[in-house]
C-alpha atoms as a PDB file:
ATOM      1  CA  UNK A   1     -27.158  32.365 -17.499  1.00  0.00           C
ATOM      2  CA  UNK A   2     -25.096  29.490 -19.295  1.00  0.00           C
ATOM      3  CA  UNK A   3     -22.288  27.568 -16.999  1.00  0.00           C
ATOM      4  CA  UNK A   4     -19.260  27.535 -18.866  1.00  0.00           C
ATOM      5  CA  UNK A   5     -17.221  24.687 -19.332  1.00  0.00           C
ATOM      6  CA  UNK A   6     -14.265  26.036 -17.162  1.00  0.00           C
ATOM      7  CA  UNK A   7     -16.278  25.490 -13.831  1.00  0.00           C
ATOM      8  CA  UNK A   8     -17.069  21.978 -14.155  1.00  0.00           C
ATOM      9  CA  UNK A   9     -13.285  21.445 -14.947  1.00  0.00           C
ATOM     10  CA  UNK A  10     -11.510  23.310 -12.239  1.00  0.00           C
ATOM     11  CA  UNK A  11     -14.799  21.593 -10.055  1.00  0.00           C
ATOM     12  CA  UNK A  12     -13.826  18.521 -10.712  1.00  0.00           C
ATOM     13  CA  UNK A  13     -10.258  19.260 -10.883  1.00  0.00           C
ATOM     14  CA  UNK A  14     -10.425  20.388  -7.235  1.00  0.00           C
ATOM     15  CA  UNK A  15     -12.302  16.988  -6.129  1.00  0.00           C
ATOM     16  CA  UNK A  16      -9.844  14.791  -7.912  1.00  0.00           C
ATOM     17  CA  UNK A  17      -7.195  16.861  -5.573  1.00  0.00           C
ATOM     18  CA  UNK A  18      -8.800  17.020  -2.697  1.00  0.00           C
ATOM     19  CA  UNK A  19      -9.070  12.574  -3.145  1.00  0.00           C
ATOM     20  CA  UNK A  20      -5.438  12.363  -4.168  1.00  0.00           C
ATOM     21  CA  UNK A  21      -4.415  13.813  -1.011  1.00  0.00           C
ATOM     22  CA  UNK A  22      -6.568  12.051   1.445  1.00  0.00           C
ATOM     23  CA  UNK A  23      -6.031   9.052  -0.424  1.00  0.00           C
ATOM     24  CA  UNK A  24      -1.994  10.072   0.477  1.00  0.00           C
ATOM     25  CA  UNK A  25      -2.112  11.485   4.200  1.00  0.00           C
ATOM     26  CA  UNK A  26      -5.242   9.229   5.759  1.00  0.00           C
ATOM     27  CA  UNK A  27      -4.002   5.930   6.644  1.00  0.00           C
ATOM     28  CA  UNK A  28      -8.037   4.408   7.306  1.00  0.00           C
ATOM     29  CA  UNK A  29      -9.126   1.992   4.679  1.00  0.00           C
ATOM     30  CA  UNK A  30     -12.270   3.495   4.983  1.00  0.00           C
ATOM     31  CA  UNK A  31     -11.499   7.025   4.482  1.00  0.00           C
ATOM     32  CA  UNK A  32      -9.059   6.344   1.686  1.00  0.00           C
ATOM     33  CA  UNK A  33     -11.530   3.868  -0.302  1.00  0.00           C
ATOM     34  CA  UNK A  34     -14.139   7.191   0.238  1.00  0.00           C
ATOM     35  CA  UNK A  35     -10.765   9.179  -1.540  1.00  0.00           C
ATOM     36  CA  UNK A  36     -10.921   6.801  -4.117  1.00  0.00           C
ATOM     37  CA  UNK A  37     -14.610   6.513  -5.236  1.00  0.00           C
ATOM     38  CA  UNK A  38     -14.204  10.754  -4.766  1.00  0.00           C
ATOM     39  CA  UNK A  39     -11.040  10.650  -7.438  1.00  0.00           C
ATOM     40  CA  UNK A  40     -13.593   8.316  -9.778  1.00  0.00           C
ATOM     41  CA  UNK A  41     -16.607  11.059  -9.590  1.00  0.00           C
ATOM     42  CA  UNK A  42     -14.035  13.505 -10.219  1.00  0.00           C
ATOM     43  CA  UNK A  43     -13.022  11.661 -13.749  1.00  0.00           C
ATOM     44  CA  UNK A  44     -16.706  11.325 -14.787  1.00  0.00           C
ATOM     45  CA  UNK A  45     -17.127  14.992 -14.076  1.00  0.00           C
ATOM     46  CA  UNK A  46     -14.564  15.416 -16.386  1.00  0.00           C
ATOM     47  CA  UNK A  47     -15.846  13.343 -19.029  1.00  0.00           C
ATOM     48  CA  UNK A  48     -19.046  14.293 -19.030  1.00  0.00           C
ATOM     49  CA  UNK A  49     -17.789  18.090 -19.538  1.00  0.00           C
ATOM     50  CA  UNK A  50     -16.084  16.871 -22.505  1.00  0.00           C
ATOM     51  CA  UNK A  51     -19.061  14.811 -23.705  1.00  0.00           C
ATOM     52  CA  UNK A  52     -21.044  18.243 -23.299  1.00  0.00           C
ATOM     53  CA  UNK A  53     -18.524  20.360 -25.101  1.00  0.00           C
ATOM     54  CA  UNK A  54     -18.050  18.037 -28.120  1.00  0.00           C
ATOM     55  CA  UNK A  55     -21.259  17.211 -28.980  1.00  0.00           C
ATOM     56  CA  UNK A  56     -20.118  13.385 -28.273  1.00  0.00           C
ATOM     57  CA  UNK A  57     -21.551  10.451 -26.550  1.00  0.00           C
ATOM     58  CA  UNK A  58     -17.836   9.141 -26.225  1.00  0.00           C
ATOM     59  CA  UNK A  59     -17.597  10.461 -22.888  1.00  0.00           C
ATOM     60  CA  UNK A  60     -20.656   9.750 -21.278  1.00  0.00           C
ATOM     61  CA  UNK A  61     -19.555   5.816 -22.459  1.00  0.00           C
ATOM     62  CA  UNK A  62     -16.730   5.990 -20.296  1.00  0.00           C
ATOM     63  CA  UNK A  63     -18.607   7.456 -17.693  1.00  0.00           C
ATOM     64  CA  UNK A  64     -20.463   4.276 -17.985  1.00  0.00           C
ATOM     65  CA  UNK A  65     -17.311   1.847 -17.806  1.00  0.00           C
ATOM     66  CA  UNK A  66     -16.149   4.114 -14.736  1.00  0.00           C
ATOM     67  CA  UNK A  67     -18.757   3.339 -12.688  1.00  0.00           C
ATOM     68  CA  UNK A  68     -18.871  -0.717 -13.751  1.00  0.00           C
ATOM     69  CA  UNK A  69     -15.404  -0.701 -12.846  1.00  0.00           C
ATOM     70  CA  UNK A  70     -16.275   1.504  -9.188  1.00  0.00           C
ATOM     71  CA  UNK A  71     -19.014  -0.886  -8.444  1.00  0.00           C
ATOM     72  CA  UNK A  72     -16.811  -3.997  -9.242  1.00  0.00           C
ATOM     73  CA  UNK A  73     -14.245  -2.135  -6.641  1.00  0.00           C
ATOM     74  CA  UNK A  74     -16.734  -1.666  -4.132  1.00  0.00           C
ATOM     75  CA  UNK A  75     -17.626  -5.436  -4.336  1.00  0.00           C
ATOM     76  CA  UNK A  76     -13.986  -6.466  -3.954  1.00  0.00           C
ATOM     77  CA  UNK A  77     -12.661  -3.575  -1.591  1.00  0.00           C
ATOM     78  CA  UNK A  78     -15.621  -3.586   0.491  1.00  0.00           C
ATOM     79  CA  UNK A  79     -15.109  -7.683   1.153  1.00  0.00           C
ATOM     80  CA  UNK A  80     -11.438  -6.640   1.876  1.00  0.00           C
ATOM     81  CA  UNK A  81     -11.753  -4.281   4.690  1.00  0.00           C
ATOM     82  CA  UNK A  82     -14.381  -6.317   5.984  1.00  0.00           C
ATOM     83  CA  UNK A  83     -12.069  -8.987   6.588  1.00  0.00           C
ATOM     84  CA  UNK A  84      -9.226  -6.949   7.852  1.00  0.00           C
ATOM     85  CA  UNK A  85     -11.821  -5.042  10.294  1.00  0.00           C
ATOM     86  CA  UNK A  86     -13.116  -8.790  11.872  1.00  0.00           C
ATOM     87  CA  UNK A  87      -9.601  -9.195  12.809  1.00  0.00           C
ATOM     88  CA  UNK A  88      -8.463  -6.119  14.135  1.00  0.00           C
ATOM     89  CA  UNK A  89     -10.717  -3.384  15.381  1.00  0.00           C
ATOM     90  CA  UNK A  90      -9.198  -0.007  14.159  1.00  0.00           C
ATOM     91  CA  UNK A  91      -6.914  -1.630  10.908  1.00  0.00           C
ATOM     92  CA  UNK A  92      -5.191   0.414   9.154  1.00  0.00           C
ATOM     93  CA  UNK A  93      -3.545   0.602   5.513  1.00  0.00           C
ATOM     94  CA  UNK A  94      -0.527  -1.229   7.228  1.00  0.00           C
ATOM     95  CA  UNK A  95      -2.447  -4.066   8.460  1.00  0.00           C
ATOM     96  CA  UNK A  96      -3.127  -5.669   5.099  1.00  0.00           C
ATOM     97  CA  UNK A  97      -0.276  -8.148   5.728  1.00  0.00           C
ATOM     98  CA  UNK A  98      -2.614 -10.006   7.884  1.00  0.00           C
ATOM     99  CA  UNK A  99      -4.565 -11.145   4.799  1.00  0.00           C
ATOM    100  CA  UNK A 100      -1.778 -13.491   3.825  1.00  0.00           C
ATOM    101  CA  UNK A 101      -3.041 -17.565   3.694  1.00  0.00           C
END
């Protein structure tokens, strides 16, 4: 039994929604930095299913840049909310103002 390409679209098509609209109700830093690593995974999926179907390492190189840039953006967003958490328990999206020098 062979997985068509189809599943691992409308798979990752479905993750990439279900991020987009956390990312837009959730107001948490937290939750909507997990919506944005999900919306990532979901773009990998997606070139890696291409990658598959083509017969091309094109896509699986991109994968790689993805997750450079993801890791870089863990670095830098974790170190944000981090310092908006120390100064207010409970922060929100909103409360990124109070980063200003």
């Amino acid at each position: 039994m062979t997985i068509h390409a189809s599943w691992y679209l409308t798979l990752g098509a479905v993750l990439f929604t279900i991020g987009a609209v956390g990312l837009l109700v959730r107001r948490n830093v937290l939750v909507m930095f997990m919506c944005i690593e999900l919306m990532l995974n979901a773009a990998n999926l997606t070139f890696v299913t291409f990658a598959r179907e083509l017969n091309d390492t094109g896509g699986q190189v991109a994968v790689f840049f993805v997750l450079v840039v993801a890791a870089a953006e863990v670095v830098v967003g974790l170190g944000v909310i981090v310092a908006i958490f120390r100064r207010r328990v409970g922060a929100t999206a909103d409360d990124v103002h109070m980063l200003k020098g």
